[in-house]
C-alpha atoms as a PDB file:
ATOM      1  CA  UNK A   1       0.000   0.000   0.000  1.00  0.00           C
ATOM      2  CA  UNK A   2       1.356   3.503  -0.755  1.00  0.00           C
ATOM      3  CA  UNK A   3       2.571   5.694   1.855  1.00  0.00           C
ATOM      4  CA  UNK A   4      -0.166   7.845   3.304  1.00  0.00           C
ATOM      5  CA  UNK A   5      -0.844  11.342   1.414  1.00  0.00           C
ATOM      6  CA  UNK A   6      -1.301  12.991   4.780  1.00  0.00           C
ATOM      7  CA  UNK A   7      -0.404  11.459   8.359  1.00  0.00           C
ATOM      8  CA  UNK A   8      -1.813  13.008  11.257  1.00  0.00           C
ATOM      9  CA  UNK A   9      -0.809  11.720  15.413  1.00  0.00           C
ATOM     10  CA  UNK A  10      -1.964  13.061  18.232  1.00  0.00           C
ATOM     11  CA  UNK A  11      -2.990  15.955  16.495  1.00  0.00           C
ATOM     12  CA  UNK A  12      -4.580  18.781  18.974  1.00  0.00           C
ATOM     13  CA  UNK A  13      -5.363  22.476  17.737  1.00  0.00           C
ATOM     14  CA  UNK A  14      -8.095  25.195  18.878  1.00  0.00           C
ATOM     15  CA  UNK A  15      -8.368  29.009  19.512  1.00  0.00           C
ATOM     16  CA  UNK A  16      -7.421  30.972  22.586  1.00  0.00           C
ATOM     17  CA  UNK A  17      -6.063  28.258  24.305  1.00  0.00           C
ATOM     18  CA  UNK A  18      -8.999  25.602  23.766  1.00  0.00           C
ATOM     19  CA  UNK A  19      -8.412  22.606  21.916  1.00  0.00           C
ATOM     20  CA  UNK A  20     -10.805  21.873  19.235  1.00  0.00           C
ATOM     21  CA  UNK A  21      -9.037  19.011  17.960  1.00  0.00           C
ATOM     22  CA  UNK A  22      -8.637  16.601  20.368  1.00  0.00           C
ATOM     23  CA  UNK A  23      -5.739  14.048  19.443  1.00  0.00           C
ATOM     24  CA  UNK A  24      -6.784  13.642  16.174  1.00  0.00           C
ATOM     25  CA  UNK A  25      -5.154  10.123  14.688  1.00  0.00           C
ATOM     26  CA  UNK A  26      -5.784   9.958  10.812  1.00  0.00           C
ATOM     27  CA  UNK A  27      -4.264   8.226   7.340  1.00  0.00           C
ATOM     28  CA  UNK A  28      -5.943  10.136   4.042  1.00  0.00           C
ATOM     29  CA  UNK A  29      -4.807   7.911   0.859  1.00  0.00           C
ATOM     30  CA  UNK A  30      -3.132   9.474  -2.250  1.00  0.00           C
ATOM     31  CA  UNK A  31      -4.790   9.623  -5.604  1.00  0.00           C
ATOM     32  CA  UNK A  32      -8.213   9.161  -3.450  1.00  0.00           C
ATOM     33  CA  UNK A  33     -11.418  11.587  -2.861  1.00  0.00           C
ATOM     34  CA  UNK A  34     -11.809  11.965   1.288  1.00  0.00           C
ATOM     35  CA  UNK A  35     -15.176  13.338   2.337  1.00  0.00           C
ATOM     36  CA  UNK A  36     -14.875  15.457   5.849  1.00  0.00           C
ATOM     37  CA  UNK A  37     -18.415  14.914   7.786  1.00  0.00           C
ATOM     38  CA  UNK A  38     -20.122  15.414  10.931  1.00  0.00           C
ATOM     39  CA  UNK A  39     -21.891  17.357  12.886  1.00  0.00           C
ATOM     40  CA  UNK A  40     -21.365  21.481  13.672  1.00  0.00           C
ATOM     41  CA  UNK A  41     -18.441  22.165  15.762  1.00  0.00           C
ATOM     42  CA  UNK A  42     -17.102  18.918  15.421  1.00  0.00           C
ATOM     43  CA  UNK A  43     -13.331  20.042  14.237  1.00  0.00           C
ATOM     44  CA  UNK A  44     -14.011  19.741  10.238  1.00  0.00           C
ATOM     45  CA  UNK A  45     -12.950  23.361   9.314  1.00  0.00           C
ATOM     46  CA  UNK A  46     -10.326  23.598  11.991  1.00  0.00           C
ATOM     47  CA  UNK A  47      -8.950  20.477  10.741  1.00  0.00           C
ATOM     48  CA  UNK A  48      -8.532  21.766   6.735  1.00  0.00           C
ATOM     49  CA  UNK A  49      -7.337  25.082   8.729  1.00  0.00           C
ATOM     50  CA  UNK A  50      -4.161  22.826  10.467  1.00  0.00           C
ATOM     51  CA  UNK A  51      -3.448  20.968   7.350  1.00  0.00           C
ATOM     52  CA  UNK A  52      -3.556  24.357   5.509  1.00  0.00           C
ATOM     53  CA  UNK A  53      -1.044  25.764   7.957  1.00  0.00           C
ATOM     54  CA  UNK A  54      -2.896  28.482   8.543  1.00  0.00           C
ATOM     55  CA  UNK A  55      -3.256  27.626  12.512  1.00  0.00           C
ATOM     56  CA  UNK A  56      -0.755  26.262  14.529  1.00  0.00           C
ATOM     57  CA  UNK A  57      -0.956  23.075  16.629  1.00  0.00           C
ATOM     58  CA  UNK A  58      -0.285  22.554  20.310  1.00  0.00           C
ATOM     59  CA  UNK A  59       0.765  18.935  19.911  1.00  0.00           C
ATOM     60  CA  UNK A  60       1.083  15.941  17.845  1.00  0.00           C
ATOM     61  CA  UNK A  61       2.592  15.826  14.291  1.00  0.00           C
ATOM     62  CA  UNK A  62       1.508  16.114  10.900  1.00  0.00           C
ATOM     63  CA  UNK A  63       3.766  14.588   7.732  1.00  0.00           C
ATOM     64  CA  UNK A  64       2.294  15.575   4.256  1.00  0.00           C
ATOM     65  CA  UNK A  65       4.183  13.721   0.979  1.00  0.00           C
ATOM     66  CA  UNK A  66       6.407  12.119   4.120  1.00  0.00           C
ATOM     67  CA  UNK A  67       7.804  15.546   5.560  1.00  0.00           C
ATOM     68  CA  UNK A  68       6.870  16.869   8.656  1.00  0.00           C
ATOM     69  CA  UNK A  69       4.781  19.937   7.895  1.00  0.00           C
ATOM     70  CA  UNK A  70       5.963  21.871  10.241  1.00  0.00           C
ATOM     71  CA  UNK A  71       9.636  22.063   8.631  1.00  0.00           C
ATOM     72  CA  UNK A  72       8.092  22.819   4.676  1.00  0.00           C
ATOM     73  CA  UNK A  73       8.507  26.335   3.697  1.00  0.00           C
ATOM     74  CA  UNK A  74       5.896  28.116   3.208  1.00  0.00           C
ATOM     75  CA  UNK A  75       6.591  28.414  -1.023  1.00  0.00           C
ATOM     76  CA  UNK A  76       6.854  24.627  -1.304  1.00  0.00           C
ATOM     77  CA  UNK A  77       3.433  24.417   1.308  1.00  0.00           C
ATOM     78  CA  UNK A  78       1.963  26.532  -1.914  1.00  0.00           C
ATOM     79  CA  UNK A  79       2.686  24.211  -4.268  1.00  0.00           C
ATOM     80  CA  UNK A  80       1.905  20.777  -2.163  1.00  0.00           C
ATOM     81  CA  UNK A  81      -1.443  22.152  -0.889  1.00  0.00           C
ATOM     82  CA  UNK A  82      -4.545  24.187  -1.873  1.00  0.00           C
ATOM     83  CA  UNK A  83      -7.064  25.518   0.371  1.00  0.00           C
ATOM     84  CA  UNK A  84     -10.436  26.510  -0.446  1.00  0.00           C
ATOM     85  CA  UNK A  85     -11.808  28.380   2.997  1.00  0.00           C
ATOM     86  CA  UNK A  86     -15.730  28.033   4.413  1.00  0.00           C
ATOM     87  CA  UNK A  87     -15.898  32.194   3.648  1.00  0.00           C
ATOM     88  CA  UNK A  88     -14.723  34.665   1.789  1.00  0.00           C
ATOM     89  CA  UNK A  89     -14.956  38.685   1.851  1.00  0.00           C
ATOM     90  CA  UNK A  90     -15.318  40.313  -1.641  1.00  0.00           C
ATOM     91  CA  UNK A  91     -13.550  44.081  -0.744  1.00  0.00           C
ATOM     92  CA  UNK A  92     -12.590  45.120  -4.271  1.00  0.00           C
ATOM     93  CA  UNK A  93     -13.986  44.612  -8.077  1.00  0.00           C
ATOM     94  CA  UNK A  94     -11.143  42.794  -9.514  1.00  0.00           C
ATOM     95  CA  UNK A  95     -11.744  41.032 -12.447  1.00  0.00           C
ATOM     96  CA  UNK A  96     -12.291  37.428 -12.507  1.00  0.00           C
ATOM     97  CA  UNK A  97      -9.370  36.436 -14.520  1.00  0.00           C
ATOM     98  CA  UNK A  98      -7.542  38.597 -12.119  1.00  0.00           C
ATOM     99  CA  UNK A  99      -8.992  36.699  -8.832  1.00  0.00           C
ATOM    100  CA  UNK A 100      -8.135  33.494 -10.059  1.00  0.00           C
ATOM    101  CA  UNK A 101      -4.735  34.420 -11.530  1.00  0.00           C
ATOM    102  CA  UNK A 102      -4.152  35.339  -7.254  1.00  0.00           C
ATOM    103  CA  UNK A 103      -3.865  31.547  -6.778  1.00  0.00           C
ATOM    104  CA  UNK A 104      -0.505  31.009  -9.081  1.00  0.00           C
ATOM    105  CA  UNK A 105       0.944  33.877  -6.045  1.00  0.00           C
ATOM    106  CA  UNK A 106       2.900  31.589  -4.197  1.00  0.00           C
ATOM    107  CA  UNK A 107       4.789  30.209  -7.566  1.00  0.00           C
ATOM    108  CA  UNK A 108       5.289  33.411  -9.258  1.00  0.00           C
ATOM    109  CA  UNK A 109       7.402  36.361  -8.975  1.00  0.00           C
ATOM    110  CA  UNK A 110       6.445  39.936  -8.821  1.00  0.00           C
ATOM    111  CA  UNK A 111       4.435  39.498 -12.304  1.00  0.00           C
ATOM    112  CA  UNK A 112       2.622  36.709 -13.490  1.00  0.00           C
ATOM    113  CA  UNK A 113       4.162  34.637 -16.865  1.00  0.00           C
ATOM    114  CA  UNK A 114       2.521  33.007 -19.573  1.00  0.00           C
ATOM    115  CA  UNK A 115       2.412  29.722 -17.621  1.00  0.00           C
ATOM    116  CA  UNK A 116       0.543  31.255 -14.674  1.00  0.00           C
ATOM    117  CA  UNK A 117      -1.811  32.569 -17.012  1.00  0.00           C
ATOM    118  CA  UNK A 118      -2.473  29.494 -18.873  1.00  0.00           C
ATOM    119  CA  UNK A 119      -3.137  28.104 -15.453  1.00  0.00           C
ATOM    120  CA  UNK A 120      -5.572  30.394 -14.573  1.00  0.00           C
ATOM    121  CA  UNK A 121      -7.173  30.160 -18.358  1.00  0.00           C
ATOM    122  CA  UNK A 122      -7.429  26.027 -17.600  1.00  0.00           C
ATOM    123  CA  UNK A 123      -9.241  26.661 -14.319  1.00  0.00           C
ATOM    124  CA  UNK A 124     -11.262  28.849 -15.475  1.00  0.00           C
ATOM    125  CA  UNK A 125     -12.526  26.615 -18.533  1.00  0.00           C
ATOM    126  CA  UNK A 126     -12.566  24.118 -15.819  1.00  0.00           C
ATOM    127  CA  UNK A 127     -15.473  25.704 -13.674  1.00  0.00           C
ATOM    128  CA  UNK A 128     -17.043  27.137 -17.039  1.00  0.00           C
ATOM    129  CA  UNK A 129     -16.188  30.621 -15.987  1.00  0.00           C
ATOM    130  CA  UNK A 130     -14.605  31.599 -19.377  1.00  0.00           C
ATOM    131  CA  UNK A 131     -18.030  34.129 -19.862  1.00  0.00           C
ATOM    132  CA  UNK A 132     -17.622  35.404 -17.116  1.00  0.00           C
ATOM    133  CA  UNK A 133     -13.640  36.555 -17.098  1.00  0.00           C
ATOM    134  CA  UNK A 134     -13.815  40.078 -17.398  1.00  0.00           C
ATOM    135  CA  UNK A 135     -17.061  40.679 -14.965  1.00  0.00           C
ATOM    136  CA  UNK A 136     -16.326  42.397 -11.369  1.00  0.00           C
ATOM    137  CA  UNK A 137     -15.940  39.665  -8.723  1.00  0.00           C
ATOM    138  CA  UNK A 138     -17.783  41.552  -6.428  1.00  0.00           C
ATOM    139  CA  UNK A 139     -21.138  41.618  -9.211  1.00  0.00           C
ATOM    140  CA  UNK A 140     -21.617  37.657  -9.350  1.00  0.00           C
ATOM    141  CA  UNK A 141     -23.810  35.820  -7.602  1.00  0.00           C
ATOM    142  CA  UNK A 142     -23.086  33.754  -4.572  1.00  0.00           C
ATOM    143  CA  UNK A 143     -22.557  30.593  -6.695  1.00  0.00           C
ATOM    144  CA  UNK A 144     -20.165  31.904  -9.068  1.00  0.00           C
ATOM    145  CA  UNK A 145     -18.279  33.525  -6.541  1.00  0.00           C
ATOM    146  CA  UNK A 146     -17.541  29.913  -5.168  1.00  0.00           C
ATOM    147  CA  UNK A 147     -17.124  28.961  -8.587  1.00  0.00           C
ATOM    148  CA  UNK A 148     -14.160  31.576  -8.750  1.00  0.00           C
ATOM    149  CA  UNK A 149     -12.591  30.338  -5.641  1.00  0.00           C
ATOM    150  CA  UNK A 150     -12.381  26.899  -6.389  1.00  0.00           C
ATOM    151  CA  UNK A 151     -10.626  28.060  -9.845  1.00  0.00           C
ATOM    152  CA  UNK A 152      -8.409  29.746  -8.267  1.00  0.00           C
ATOM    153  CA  UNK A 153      -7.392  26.928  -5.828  1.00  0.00           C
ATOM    154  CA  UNK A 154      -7.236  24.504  -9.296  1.00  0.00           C
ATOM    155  CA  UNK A 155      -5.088  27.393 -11.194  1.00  0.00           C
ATOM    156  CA  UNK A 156      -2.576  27.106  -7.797  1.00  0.00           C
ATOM    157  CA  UNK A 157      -1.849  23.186  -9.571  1.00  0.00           C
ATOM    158  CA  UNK A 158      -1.171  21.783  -6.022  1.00  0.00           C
ATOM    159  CA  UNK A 159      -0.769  18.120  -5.140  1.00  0.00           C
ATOM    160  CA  UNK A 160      -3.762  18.302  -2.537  1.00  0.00           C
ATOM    161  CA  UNK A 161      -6.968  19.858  -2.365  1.00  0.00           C
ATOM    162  CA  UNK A 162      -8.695  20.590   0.822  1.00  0.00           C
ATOM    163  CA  UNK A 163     -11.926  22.281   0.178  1.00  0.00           C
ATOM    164  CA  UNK A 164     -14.099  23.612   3.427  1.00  0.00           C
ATOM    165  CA  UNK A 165     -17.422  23.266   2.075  1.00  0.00           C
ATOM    166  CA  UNK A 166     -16.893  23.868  -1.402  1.00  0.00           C
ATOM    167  CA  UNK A 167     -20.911  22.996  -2.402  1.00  0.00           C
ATOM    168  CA  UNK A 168     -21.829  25.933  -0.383  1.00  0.00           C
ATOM    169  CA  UNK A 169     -24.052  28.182  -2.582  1.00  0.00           C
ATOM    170  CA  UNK A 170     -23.992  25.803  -5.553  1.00  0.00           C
ATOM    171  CA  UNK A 171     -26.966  24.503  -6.985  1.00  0.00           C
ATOM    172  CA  UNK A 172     -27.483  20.825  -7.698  1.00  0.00           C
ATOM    173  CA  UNK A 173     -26.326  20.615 -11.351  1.00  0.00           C
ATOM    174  CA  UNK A 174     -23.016  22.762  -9.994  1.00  0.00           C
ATOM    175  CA  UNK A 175     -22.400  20.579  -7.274  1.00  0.00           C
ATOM    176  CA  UNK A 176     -22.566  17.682  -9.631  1.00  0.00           C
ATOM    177  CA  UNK A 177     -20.008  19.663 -11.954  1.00  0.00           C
ATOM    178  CA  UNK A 178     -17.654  20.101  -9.212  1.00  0.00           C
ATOM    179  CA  UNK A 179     -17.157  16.905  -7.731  1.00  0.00           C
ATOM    180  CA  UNK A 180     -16.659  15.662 -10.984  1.00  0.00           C
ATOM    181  CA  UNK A 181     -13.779  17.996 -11.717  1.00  0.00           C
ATOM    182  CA  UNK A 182     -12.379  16.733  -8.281  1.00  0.00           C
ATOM    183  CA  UNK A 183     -12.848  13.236  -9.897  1.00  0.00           C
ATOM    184  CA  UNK A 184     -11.209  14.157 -13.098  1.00  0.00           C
ATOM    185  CA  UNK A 185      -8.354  16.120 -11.138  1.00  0.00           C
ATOM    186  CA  UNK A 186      -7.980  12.892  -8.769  1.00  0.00           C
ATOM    187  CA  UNK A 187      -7.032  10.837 -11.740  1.00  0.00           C
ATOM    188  CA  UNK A 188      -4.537  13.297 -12.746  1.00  0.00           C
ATOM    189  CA  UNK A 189      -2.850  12.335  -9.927  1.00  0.00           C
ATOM    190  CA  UNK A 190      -4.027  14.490  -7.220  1.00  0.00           C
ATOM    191  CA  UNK A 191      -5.319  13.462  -3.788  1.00  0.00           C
ATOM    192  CA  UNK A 192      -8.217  15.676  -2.105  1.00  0.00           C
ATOM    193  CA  UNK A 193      -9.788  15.706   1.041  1.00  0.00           C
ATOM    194  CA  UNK A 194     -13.473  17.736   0.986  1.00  0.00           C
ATOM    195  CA  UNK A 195     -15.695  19.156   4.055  1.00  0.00           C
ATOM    196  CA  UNK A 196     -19.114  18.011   3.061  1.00  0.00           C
ATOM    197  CA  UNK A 197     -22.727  19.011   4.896  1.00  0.00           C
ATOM    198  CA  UNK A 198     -24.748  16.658   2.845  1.00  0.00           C
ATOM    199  CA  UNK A 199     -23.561  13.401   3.575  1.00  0.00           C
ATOM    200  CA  UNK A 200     -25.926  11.664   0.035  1.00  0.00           C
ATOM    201  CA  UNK A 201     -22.759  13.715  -1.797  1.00  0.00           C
ATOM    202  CA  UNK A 202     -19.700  11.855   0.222  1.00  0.00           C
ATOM    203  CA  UNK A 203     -21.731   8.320  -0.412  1.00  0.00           C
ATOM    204  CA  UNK A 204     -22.082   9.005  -3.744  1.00  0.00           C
ATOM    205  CA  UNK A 205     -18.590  10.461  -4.700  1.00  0.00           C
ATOM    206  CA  UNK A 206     -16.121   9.563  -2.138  1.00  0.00           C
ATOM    207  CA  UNK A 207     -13.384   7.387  -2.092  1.00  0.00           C
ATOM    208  CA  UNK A 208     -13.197   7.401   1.804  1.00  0.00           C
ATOM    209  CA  UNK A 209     -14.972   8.566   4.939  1.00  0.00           C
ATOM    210  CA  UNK A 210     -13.243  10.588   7.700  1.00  0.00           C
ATOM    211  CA  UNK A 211     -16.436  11.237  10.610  1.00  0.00           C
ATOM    212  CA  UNK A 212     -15.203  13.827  12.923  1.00  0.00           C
ATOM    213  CA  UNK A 213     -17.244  14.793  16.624  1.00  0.00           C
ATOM    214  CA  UNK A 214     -16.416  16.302  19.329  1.00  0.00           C
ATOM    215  CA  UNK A 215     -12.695  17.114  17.766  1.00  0.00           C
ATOM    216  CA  UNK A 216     -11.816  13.451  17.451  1.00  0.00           C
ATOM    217  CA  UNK A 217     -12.232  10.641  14.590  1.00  0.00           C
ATOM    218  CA  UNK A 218     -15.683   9.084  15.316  1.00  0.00           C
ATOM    219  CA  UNK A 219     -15.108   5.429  13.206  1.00  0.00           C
ATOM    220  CA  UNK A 220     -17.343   2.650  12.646  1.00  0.00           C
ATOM    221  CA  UNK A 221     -17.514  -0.374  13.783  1.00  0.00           C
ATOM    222  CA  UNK A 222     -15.701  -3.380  12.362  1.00  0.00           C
ATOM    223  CA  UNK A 223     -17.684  -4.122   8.997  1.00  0.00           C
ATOM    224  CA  UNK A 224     -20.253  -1.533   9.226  1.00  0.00           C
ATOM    225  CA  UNK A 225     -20.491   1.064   6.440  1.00  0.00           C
ATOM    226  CA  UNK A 226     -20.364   4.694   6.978  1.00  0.00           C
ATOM    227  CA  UNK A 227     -24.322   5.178   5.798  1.00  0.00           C
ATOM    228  CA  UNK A 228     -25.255   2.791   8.121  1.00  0.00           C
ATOM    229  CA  UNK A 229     -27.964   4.186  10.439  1.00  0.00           C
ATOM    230  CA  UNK A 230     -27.024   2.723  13.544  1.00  0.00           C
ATOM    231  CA  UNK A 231     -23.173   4.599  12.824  1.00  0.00           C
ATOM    232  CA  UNK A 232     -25.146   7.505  11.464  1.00  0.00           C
ATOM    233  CA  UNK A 233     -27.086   8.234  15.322  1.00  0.00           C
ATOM    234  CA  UNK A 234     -23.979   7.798  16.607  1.00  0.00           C
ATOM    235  CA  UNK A 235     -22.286  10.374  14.337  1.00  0.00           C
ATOM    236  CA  UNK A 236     -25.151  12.972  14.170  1.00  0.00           C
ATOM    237  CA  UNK A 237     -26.672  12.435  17.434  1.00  0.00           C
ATOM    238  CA  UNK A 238     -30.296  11.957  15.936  1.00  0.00           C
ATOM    239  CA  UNK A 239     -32.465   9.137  13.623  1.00  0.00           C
ATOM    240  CA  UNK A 240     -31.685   8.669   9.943  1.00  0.00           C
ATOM    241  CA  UNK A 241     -33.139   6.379   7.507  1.00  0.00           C
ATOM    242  CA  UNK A 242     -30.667   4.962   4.737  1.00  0.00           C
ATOM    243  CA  UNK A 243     -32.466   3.382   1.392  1.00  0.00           C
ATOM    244  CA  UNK A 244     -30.407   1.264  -0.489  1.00  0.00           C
ATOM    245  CA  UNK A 245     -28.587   3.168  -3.778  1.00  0.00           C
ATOM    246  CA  UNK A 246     -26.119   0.723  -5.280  1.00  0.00           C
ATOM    247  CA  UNK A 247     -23.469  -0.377  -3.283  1.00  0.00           C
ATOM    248  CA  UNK A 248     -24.082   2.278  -0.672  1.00  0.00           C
ATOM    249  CA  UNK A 249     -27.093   4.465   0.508  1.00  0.00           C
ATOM    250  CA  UNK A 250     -28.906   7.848   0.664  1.00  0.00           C
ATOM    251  CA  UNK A 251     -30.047   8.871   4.088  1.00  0.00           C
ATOM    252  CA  UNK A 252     -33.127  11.037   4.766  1.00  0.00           C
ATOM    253  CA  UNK A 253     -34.496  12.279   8.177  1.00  0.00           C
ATOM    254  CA  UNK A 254     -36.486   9.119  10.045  1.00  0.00           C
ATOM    255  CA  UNK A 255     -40.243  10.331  11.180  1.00  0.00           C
ATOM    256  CA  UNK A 256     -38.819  10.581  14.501  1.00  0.00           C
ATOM    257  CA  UNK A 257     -35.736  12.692  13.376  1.00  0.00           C
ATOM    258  CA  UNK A 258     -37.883  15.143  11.456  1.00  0.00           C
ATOM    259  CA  UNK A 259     -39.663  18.665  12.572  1.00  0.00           C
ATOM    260  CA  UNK A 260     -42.132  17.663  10.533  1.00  0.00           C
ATOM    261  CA  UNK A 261     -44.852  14.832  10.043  1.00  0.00           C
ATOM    262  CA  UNK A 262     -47.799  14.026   7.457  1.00  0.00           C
ATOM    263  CA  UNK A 263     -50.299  16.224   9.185  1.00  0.00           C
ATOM    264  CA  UNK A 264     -48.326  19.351   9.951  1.00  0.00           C
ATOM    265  CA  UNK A 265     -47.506  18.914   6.248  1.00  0.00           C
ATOM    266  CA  UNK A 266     -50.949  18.693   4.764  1.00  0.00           C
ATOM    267  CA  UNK A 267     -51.748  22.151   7.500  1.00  0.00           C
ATOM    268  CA  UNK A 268     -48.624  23.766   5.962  1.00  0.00           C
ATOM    269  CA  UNK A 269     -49.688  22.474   2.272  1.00  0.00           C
ATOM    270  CA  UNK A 270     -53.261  21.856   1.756  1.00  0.00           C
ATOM    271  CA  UNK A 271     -54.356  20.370  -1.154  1.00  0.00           C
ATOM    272  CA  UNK A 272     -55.417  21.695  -3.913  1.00  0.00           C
ATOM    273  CA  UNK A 273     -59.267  22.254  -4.476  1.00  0.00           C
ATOM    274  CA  UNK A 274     -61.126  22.502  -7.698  1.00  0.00           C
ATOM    275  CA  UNK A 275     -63.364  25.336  -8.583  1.00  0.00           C
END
């Protein structure tokens, strides 16, 4: 088996002196498509945050590509690793061919060349933002906003993607288009690891599983599958119902689980009358 991607011991991180991560143990696989759930305040995002580099950790170790990560310069951590954040705060209309032409930054010089901006032209054909090159960031909608971030990430060309959420504002048919240019960027050789609310998406698309609560790795048990529901209470902390979908499952809120039931519906929605 190849050498882990990225190896995490011990691993414990948080803000203002409280761990949120709380001796995190984890192996994610080259050349495979990681799915980051659980619940809210679980450690997802301060995870990608760590592995980003962008927050220090109070113990443990971390060894991306085999090298401790804490000894990788912060030009080489560029090109090894790109980070798509949970938010982002449009300040100024730059152009979009301008936005993602910021993620070749960290493997450029004071002015871009011609293969930074064939980098930026590939990632932007890549999230079908070609139309939209020359329009104000700050003028698109929510959705293509994230569509401009996660070009800008792929224009970077880094070994490893971690994305924070990157379905956030996307609608179905762009969430679709995404994951498959993770799949298609995967087989190029990459390796990416991906925060995901919706756990139907990681069932349907991911290679592998990582369930994080309460800032630790929450596995199953021996030979039980990640949509099972009995693992899935355990994980979310409330009832889901899985239905069979190939080889794995969707899950959908259980009658018990839900806010709702069929007569609060039919109040809410009443049927239709003739006249």
């Amino acid at each position: 088996m190849d050498a882990p991607a990225i190896e995490v011991r011990a691993l414990r991180a948080g803000y203002r002196g409280r761990n949120v991560l709380c001796g995190v143990d984890l192996d994610i696989r080259p050349g495979r498509l990681t799915a980051v759930l659980g619940p809210n305040g679980g450690g997802k995002s301060t995870l990608l945050r760590v592995l980003a580099g962008l927050l220090p950790y109070t113990h443990g170790s971390i060894r991306i590509a085999g090298r401790e990560w804490r000894s990788v310069p912060a030009r080489t951590r560029a090109e090894w690793v790109g980070f798509l954040p949970q938010e982002h705060r449009a300040i100024f209309p730059f152009a979009v061919r301008d936005v993602v032409l910021t993620g070749r930054a960290g493997r450029t010089g004071w002015r871009p060349g011609l293969r930074d901006l064939e980098a930026a032209e590939r990632a932007m054909a890549e999230m079908d933002l070609v139309a939209l090159a020359d329009r104000p960031y700050t003028e698109l909608s929510g959705g293509e906003r994230q569509r401009v971030l996660i070009a800008r990430v792929l224009a970077q060309e880094p070994r490893m993607l971690l994305f924070d959420e990157p379905t956030a504002h996307l609608d179905v048919l762009r969430q679709m288009e995404l994951l498959r240019v993770a799949r298609r960027w995967i087989r190029g050789g990459g390796t990416a690891l991906c925060v995901l609310h919706d756990p139907n998406l990681a069932f349907a698309w991911a290679d592998d599983i990582l369930p994080l609560r309460d800032g630790a790795v929450c596995l199953p048990e021996s030979g039980e599958p990640a949509w099972s529901e009995g693992f899935l209470r355990r994980l979310y902390g409330f009832e889901l119902r899985t239905l069979p979908v190939g080889a794995r499952a969707a899950a959908v809120p259980s009658d018990r689980a839900a806010p709702w039931g069929r007569e609060s519906l039919d109040a809410a929605f009443p049927p239709a009358t003739g006249h």
